[in-house]
C-alpha atoms as a PDB file:
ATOM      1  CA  UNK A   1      23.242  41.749   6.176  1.00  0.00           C
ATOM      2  CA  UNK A   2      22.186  40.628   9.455  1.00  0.00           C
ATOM      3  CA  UNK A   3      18.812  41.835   8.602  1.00  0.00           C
ATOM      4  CA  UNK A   4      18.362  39.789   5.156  1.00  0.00           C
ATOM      5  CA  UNK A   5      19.457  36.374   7.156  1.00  0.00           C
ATOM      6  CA  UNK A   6      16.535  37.456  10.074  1.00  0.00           C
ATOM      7  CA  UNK A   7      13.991  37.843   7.633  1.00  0.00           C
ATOM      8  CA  UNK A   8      15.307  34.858   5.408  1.00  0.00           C
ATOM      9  CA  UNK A   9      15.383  32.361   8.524  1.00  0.00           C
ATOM     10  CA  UNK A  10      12.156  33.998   9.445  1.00  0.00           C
ATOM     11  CA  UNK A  11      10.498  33.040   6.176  1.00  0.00           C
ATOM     12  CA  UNK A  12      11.705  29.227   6.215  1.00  0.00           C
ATOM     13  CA  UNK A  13      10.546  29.140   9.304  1.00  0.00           C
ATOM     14  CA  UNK A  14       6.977  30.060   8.696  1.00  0.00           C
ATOM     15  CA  UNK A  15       6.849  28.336   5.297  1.00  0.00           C
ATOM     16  CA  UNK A  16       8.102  24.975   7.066  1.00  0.00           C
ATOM     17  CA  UNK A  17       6.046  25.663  10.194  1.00  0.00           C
ATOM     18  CA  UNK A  18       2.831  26.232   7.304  1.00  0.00           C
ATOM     19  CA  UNK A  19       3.798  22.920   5.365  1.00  0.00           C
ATOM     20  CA  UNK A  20       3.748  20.460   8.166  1.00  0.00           C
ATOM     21  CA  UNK A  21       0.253  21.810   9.789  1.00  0.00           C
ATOM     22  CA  UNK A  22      -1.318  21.605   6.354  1.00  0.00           C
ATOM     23  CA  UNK A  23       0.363  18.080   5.623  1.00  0.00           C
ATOM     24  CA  UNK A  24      -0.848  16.497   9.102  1.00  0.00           C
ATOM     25  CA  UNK A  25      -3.704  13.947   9.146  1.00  0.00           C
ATOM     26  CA  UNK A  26      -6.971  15.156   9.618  1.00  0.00           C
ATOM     27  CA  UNK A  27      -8.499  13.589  12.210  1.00  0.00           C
ATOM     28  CA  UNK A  28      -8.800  10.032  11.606  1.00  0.00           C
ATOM     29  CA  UNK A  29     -11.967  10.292  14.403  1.00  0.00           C
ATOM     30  CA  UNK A  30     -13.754  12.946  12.255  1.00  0.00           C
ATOM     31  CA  UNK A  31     -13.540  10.931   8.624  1.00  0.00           C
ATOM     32  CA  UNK A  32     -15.043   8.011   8.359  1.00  0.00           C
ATOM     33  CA  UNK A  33     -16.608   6.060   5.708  1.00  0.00           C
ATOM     34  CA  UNK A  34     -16.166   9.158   3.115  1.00  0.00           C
ATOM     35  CA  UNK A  35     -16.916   7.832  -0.575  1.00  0.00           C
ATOM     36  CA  UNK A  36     -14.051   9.460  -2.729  1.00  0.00           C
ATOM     37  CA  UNK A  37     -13.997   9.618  -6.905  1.00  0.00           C
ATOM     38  CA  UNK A  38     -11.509  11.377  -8.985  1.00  0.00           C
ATOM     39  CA  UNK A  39     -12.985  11.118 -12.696  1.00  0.00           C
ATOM     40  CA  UNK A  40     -10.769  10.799 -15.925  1.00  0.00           C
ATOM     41  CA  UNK A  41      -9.223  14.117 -16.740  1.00  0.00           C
ATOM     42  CA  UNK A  42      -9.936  15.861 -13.268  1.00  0.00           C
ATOM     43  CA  UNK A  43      -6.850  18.357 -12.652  1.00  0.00           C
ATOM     44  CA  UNK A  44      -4.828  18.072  -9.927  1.00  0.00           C
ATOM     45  CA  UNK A  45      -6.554  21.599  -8.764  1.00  0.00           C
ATOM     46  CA  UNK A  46     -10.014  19.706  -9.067  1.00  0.00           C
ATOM     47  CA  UNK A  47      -8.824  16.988  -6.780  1.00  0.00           C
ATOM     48  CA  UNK A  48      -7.699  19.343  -3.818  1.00  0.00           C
ATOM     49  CA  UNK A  49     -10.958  21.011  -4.023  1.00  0.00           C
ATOM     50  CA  UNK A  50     -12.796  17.953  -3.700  1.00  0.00           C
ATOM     51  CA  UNK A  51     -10.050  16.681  -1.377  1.00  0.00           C
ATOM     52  CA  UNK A  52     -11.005  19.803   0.972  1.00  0.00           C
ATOM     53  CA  UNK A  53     -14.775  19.551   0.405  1.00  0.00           C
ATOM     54  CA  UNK A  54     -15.222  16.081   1.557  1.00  0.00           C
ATOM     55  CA  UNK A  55     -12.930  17.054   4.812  1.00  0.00           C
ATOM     56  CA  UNK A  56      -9.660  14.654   3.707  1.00  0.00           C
ATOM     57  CA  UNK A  57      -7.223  16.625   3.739  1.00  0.00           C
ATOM     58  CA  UNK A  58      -6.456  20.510   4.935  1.00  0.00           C
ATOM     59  CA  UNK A  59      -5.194  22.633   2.150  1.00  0.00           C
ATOM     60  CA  UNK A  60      -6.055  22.210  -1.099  1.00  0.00           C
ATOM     61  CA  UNK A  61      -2.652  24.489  -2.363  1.00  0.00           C
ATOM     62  CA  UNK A  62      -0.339  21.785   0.357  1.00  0.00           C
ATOM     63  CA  UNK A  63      -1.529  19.165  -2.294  1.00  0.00           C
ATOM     64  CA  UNK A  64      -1.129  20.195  -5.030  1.00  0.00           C
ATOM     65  CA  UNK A  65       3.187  21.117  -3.917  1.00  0.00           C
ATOM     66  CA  UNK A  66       2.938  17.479  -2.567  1.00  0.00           C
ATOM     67  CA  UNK A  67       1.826  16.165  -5.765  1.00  0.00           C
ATOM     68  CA  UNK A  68       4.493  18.303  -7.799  1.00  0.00           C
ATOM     69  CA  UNK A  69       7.421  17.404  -5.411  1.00  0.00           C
ATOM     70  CA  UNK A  70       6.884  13.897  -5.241  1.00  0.00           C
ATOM     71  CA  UNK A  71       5.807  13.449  -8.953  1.00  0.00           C
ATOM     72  CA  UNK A  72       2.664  11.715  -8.259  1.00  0.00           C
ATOM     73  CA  UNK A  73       0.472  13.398 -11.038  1.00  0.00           C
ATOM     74  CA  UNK A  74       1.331  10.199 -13.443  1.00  0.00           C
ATOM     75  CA  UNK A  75      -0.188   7.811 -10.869  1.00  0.00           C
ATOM     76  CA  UNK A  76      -3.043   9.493  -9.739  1.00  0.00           C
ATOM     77  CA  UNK A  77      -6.320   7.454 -11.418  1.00  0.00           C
ATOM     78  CA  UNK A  78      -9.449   7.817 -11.733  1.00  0.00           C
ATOM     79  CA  UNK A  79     -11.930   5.623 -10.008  1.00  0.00           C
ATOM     80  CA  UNK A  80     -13.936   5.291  -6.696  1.00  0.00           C
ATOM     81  CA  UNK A  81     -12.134   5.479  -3.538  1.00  0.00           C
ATOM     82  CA  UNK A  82     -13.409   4.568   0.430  1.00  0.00           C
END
């Protein structure tokens, strides 16, 4: 028993520790003036990948959970972003 609430507080710890370093800023120093467009019908998995390829955020995968949690897939729209 003692075992299976280790390895259980273990594994909230790590998953917690995991989802705050991936949902910290990158650094504000290191992006600047980065031309951002999401296109009409671009998937939420399209938009972390570009996300991560133009340096904005850290995890593609972190994003994606954010975007499920907070229900933000509705208002997510395409157009150009700076």
């Amino acid at each position: 028993m003692r075992r299976l609430l280790a390895l259980s507080l273990t594994v909230i710890i790590v998953v917690t520790a995991w989802w705050f370093v991936n949902l910290t800023p990158v650094a504000p120093d290191k992006v600047t003036g980065v031309e951002f467009v999401i296109t009409k019908r671009q998937s939420i998995d399209q938009i972390g990948e570009s996300l991560i390829k133009s340096g904005l955020i850290r995890s593609p995968l972190a994003f994606k959970i954010a975007v499920y949690l907070l229900r933000l897939s509705p208002k997510i729209q395409a157009g150009y972003f700076f």
